[in-house]
C-alpha atoms as a PDB file:
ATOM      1  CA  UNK A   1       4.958 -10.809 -14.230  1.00  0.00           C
ATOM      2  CA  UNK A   2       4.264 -12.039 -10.906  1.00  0.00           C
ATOM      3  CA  UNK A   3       7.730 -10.275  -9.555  1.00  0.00           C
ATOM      4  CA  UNK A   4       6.451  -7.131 -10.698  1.00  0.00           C
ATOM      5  CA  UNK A   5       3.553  -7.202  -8.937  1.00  0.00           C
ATOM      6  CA  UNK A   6       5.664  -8.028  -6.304  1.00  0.00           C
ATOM      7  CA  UNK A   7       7.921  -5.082  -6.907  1.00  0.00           C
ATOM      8  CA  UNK A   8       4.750  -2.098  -8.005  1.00  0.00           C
ATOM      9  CA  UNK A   9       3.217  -3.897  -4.817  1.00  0.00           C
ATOM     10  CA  UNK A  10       6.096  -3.117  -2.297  1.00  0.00           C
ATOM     11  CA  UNK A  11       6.409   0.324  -3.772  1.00  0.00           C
ATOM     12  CA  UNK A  12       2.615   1.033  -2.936  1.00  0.00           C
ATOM     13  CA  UNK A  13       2.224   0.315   0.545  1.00  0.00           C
ATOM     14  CA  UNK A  14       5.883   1.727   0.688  1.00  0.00           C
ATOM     15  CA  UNK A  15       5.054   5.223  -0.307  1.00  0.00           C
ATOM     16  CA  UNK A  16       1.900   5.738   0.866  1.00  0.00           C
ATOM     17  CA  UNK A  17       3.428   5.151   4.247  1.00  0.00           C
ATOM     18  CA  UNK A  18       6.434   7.020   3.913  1.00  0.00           C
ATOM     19  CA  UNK A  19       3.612  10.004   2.958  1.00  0.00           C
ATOM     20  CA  UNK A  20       1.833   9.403   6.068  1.00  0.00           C
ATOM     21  CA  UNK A  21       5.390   9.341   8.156  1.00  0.00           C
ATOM     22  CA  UNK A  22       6.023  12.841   6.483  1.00  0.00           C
ATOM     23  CA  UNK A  23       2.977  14.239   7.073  1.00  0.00           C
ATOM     24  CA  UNK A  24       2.798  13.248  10.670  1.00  0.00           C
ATOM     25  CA  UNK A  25       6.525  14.766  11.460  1.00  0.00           C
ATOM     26  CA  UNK A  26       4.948  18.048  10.223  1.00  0.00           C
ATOM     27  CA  UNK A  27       1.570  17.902  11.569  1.00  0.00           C
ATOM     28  CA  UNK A  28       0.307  18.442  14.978  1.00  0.00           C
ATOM     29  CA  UNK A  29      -2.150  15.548  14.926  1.00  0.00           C
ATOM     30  CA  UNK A  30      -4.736  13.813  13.402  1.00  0.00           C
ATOM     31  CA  UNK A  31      -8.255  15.178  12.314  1.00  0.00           C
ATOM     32  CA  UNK A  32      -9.749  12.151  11.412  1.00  0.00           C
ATOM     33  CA  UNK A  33      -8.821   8.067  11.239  1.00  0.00           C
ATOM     34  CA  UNK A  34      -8.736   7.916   7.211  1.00  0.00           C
ATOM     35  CA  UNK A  35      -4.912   8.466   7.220  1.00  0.00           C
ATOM     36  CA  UNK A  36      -4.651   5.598  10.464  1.00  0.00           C
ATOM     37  CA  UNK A  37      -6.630   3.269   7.972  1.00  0.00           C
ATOM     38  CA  UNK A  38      -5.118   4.093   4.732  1.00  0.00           C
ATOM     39  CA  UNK A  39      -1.646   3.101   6.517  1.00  0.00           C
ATOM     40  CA  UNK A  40      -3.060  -0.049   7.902  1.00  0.00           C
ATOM     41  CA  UNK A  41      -3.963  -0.907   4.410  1.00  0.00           C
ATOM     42  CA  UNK A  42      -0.794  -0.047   3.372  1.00  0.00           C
ATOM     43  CA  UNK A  43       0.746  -2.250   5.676  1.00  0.00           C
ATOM     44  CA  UNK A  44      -1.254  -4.642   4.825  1.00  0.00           C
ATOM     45  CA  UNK A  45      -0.189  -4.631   1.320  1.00  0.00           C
ATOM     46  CA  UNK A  46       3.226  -4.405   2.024  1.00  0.00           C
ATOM     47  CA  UNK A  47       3.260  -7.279   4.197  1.00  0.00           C
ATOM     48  CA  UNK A  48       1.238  -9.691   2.960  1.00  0.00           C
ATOM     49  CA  UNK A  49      -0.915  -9.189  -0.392  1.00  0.00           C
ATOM     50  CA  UNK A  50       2.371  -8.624  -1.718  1.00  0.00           C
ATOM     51  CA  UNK A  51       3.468 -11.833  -2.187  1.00  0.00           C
ATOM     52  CA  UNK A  52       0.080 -13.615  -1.634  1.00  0.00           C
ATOM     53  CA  UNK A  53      -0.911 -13.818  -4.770  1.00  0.00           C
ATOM     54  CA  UNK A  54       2.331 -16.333  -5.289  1.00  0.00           C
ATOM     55  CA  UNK A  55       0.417 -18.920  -3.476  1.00  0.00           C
ATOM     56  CA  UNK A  56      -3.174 -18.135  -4.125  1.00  0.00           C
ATOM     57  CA  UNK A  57      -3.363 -16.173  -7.480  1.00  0.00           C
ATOM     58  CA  UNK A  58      -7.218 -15.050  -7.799  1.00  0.00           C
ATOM     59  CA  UNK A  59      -7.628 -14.707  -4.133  1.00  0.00           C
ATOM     60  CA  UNK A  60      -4.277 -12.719  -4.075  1.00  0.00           C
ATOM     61  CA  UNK A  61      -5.582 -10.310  -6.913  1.00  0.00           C
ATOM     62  CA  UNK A  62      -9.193  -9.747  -5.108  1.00  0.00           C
ATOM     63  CA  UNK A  63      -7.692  -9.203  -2.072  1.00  0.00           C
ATOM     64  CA  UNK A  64      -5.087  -7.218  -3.150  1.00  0.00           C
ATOM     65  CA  UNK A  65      -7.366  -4.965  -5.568  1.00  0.00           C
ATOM     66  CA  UNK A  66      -9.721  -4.298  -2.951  1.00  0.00           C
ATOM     67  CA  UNK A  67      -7.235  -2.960  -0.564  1.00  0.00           C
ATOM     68  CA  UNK A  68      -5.810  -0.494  -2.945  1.00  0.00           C
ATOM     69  CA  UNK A  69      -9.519   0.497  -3.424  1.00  0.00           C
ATOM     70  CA  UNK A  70      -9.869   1.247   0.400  1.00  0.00           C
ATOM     71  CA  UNK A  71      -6.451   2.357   1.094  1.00  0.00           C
ATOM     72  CA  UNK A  72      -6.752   5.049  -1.410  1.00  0.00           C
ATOM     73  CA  UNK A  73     -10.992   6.040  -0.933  1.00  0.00           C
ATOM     74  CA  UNK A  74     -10.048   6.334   2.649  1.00  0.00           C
ATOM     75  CA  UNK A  75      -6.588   9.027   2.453  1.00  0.00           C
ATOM     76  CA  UNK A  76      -4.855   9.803  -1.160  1.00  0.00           C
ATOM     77  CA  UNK A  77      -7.983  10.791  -2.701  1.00  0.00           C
ATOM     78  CA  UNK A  78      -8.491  13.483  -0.122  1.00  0.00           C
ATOM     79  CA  UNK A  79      -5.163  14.903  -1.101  1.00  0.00           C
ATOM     80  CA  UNK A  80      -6.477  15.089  -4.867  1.00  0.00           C
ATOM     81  CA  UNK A  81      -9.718  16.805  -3.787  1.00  0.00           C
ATOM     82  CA  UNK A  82      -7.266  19.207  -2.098  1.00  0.00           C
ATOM     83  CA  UNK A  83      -4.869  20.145  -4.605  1.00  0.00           C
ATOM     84  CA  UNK A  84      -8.473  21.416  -7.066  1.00  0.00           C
ATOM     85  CA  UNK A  85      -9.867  23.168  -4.176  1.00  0.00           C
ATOM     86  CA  UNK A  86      -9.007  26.607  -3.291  1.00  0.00           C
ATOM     87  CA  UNK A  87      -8.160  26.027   0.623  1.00  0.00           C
ATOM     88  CA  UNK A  88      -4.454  26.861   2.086  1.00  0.00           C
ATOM     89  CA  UNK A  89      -2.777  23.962   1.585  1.00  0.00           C
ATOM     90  CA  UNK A  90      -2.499  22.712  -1.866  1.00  0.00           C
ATOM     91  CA  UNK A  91      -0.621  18.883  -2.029  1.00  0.00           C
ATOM     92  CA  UNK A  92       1.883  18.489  -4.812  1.00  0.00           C
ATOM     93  CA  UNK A  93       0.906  16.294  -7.293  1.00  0.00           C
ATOM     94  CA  UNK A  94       4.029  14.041  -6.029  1.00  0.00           C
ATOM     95  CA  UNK A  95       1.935  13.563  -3.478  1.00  0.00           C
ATOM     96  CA  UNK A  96      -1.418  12.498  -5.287  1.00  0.00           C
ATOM     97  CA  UNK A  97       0.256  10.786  -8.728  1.00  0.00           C
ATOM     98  CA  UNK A  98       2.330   7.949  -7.464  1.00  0.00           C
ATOM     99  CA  UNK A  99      -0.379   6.014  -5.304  1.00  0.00           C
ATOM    100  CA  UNK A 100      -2.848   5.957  -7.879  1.00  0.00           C
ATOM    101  CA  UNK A 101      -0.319   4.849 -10.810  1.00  0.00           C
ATOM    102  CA  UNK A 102       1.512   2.510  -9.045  1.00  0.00           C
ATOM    103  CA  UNK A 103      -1.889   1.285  -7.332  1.00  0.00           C
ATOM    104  CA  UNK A 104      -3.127   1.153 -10.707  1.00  0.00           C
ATOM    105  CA  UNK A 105      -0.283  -0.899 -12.243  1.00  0.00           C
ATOM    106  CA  UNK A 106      -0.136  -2.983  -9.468  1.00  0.00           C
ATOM    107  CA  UNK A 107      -4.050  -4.363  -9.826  1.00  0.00           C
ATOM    108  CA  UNK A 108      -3.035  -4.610 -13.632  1.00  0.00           C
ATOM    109  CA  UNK A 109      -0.380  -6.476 -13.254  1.00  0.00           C
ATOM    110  CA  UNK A 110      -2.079  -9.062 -10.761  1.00  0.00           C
ATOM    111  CA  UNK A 111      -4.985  -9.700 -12.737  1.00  0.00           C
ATOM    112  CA  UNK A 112      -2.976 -10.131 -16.231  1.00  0.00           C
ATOM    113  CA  UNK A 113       0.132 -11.772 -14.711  1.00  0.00           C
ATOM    114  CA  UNK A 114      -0.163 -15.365 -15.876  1.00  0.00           C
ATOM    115  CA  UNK A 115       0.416 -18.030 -12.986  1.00  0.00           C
ATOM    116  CA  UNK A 116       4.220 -18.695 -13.447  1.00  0.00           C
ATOM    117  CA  UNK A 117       5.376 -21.845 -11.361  1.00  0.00           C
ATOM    118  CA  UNK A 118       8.121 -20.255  -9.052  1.00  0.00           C
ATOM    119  CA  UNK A 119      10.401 -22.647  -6.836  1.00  0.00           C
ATOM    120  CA  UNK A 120       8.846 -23.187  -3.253  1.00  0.00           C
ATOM    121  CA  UNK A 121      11.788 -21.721  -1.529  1.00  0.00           C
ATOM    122  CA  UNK A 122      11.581 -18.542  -3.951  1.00  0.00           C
ATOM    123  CA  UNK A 123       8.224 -17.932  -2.945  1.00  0.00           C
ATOM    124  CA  UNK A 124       9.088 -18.370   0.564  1.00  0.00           C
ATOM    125  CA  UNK A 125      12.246 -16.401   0.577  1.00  0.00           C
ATOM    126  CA  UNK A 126      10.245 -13.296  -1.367  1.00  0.00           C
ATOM    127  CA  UNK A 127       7.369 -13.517   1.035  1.00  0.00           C
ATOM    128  CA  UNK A 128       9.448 -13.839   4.682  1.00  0.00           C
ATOM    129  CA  UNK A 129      11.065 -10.187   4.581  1.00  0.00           C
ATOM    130  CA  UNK A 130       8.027  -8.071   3.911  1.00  0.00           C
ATOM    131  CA  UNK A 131       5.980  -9.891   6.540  1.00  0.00           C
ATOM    132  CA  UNK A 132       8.286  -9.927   9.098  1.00  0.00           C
ATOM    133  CA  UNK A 133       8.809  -6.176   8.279  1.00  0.00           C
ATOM    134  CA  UNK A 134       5.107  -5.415   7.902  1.00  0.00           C
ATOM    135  CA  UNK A 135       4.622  -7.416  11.786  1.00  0.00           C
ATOM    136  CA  UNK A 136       7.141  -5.491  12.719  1.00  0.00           C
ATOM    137  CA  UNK A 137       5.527  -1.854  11.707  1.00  0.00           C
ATOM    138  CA  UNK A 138       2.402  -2.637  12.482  1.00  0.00           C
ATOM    139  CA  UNK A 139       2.620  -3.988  16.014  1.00  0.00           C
ATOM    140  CA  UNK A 140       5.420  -1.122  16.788  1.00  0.00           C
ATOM    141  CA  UNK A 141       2.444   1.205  15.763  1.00  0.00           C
ATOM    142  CA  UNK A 142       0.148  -0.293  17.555  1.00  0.00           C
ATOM    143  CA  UNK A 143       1.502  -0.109  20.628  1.00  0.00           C
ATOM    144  CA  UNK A 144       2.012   3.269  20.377  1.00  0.00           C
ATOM    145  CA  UNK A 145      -1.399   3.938  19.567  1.00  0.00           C
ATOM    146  CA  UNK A 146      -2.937   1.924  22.857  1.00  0.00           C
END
């Protein structure tokens, strides 16, 4: 159980920012910081509460529940409040489904996977790529941003 959280987890922050990277190569600019921080959050569940909860399970699952809460209050959910309103642009529900039910499935999951003893170097190996990827991202986008 604790590899699927692992999985659902790297497909969350994964989508939500490949959404932001597509709606930023067909958007002028930003209107507000709530995309900015639902990406950070994604990042930040990409590369690191993914694989967090290995060492630390109830920490892990806090931490990781209430950054799905924040990464998707701050962005997705003003692409669901979209799609019901009557304004010009009107998201798919590609767009709005998969955060919530893989956000959803990934809190599950944490907070019902029991705590599995995995070898030392497994948890290691699983936790090295997406944090080195997640540095990666997140420092390339910050210096962009300053």
């Amino acid at each position: 159980m604790k590899i699927l959280t692992y999985i659902s987890s790297l497909f969350l922050g994964g989508f939500v920012y490949l959404l932001f990277a597509a709606y930023m190569t067909g958007s002028a600019g930003l209107n507000s910081a709530n995309p900015l921080i639902s990406v950070a959050f994604a990042i930040l569940i990409f590369g690191f509460l993914s694989w967090f909860h290995f060492f630390k399970p109830k920490t892990g699952a806090l931490l990781l529940t209430i950054a799905f809460v924040v990464m998707y209050i701050t962005w997705p959910v003003h692409l669901l409040i979209e799609y019901f309103l009557e304004n010009g642009y009107k998201p798919e529900l590609i767009e709005i489904i998969p955060p919530i039910l893989l956000g959803i499935s990934t809190v599950f999951l944490a907070w019902k996977s029991k705590n599995s003893d995995l070898n030392k170097w497994l948890k290691l190996a699983l936790a090295v790529p997406p944090a080195i990827l997640g540095l990666y991202v997140a420092s390339y986008m910050a210096y962009h941003m300053i």
